[in-house]
N, C-alpha and C. Protein backbone atom coordinates (compact mmCIF):
# COMPACT_ATOMS: atom_id res chain seq x y z
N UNK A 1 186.35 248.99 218.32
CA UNK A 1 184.92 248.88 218.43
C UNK A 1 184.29 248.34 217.16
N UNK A 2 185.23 249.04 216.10
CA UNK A 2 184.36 248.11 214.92
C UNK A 2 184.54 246.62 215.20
N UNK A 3 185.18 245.85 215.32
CA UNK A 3 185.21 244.53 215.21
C UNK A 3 184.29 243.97 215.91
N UNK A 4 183.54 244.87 217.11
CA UNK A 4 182.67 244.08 217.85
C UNK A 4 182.41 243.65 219.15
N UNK A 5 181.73 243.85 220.05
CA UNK A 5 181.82 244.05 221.52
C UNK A 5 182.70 242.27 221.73
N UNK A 6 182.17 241.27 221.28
CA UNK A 6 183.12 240.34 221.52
C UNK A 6 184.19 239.97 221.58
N UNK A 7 185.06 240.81 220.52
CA UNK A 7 186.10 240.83 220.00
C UNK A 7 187.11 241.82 220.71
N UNK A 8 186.26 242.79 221.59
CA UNK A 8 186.84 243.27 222.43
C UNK A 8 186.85 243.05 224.23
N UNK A 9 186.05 242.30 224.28
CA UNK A 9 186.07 241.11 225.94
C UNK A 9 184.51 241.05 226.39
N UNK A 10 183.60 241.47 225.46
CA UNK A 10 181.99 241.68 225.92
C UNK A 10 181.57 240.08 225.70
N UNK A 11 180.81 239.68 226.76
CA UNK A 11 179.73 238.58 225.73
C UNK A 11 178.68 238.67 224.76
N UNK A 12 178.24 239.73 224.83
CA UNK A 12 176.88 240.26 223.85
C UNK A 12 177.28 240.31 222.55
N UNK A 13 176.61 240.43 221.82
CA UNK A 13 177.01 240.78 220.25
C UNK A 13 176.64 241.65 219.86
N UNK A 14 175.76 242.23 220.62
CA UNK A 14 175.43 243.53 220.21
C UNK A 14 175.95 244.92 221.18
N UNK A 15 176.47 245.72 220.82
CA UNK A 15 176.76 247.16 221.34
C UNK A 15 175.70 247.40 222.20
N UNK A 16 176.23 247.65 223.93
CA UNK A 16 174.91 248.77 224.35
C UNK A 16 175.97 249.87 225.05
N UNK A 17 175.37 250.98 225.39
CA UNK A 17 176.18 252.08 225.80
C UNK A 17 176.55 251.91 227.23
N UNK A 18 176.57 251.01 228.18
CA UNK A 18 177.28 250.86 228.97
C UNK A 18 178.26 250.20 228.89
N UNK A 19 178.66 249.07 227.51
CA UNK A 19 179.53 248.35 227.30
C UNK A 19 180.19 249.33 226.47
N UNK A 20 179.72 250.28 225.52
CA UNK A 20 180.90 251.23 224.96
C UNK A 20 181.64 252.23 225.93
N UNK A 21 180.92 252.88 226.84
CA UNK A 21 181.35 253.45 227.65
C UNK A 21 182.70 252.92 228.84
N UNK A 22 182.19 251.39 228.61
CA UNK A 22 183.06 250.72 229.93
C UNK A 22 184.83 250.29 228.60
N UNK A 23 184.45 250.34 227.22
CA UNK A 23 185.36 249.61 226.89
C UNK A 23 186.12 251.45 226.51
N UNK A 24 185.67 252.11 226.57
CA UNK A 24 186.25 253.13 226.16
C UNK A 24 187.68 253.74 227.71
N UNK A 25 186.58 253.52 228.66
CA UNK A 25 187.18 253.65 229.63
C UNK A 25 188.46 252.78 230.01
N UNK A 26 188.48 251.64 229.43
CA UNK A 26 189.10 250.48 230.16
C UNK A 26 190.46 250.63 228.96
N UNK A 27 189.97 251.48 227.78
CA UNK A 27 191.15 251.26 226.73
C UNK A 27 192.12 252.67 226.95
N UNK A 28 191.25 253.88 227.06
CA UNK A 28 191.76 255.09 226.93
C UNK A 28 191.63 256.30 228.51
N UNK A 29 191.03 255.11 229.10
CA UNK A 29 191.24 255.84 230.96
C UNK A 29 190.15 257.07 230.80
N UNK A 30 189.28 257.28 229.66
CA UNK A 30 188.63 258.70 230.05
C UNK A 30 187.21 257.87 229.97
N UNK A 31 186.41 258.99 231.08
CA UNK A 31 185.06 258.62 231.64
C UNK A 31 184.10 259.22 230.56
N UNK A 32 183.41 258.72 230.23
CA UNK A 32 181.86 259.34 229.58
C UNK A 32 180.76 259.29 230.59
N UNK A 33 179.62 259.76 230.56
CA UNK A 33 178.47 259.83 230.79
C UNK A 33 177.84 259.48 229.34
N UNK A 34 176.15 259.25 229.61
CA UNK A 34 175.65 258.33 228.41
C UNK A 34 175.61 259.25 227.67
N UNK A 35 175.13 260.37 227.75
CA UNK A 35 174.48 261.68 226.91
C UNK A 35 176.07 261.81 226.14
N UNK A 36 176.87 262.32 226.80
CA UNK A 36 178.70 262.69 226.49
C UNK A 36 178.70 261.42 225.53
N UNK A 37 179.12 260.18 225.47
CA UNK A 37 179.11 258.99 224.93
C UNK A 37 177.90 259.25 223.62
N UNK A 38 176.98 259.48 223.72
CA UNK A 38 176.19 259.44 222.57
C UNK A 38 176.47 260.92 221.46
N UNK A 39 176.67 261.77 221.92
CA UNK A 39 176.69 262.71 220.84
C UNK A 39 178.49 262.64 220.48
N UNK A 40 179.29 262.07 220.80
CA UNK A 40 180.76 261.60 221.01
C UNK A 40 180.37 260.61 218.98
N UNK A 41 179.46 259.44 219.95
CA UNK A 41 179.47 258.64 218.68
C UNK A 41 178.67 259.25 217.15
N UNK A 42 177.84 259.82 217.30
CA UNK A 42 177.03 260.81 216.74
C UNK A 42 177.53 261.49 215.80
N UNK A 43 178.29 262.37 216.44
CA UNK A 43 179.43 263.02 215.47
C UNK A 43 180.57 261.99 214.72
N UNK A 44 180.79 260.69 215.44
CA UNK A 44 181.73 260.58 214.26
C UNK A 44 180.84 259.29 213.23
N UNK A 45 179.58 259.32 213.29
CA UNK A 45 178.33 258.80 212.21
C UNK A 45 178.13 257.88 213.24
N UNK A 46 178.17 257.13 214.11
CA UNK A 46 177.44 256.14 214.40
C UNK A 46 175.70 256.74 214.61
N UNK A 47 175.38 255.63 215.12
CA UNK A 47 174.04 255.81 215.68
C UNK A 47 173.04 254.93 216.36
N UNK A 48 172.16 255.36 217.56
CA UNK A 48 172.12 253.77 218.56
C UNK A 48 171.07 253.09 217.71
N UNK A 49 170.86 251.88 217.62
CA UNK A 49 169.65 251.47 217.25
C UNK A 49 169.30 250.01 218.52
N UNK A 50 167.67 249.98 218.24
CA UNK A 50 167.04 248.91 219.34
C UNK A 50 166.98 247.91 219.02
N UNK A 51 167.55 247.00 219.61
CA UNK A 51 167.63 245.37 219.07
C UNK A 51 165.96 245.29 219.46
N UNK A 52 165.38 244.09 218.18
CA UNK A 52 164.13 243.81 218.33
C UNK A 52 163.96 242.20 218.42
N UNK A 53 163.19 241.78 219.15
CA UNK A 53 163.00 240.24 219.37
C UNK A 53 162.49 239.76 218.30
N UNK A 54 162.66 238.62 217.86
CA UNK A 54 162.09 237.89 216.55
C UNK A 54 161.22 236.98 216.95
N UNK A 55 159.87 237.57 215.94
CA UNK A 55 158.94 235.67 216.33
C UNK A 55 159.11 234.53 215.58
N UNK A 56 158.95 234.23 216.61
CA UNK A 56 158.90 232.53 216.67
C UNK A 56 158.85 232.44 215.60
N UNK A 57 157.73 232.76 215.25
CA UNK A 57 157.13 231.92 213.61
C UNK A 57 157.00 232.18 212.31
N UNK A 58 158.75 233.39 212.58
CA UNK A 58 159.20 234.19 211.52
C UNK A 58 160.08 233.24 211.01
N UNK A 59 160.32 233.44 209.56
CA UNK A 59 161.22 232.48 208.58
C UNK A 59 162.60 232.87 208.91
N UNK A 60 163.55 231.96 209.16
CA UNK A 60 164.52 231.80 209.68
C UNK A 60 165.69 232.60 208.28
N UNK A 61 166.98 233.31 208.61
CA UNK A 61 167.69 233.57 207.39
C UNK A 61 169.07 232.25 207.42
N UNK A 62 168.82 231.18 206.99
CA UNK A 62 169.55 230.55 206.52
C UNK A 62 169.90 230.28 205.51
């Protein structure tokens, strides 16, 4: 998971908890629920955060 939902068969680049849940399942055969899945990651430090849209006519980081 550290390397990255892509890196593990996702198209997104960003983590959402149905893609951790599905890659958890698909690697180690056990089911989560979201709540189970979140205090799972919780405890071992992660934590969710909200991707936010960027404006337009914000300065680019190049």
């Amino acid at each position: 998971m550290v390397a990255g939902p892509v890196e593990c068969g996702f198209e997104s680049g960003m983590w959402t908890a149905p893609m951790v849940i599905a890659h958890v399942h698909r690697k180690f055969d056990i089911e989560y629920k979201r709540g189970g899945m979140e205090g799972l990651l919780r405890r071992m430090g992660f934590s969710w955060r909200k991707a936010r849209p960027r404006h337009p006519k914000a300065a680019s980081e190049e």
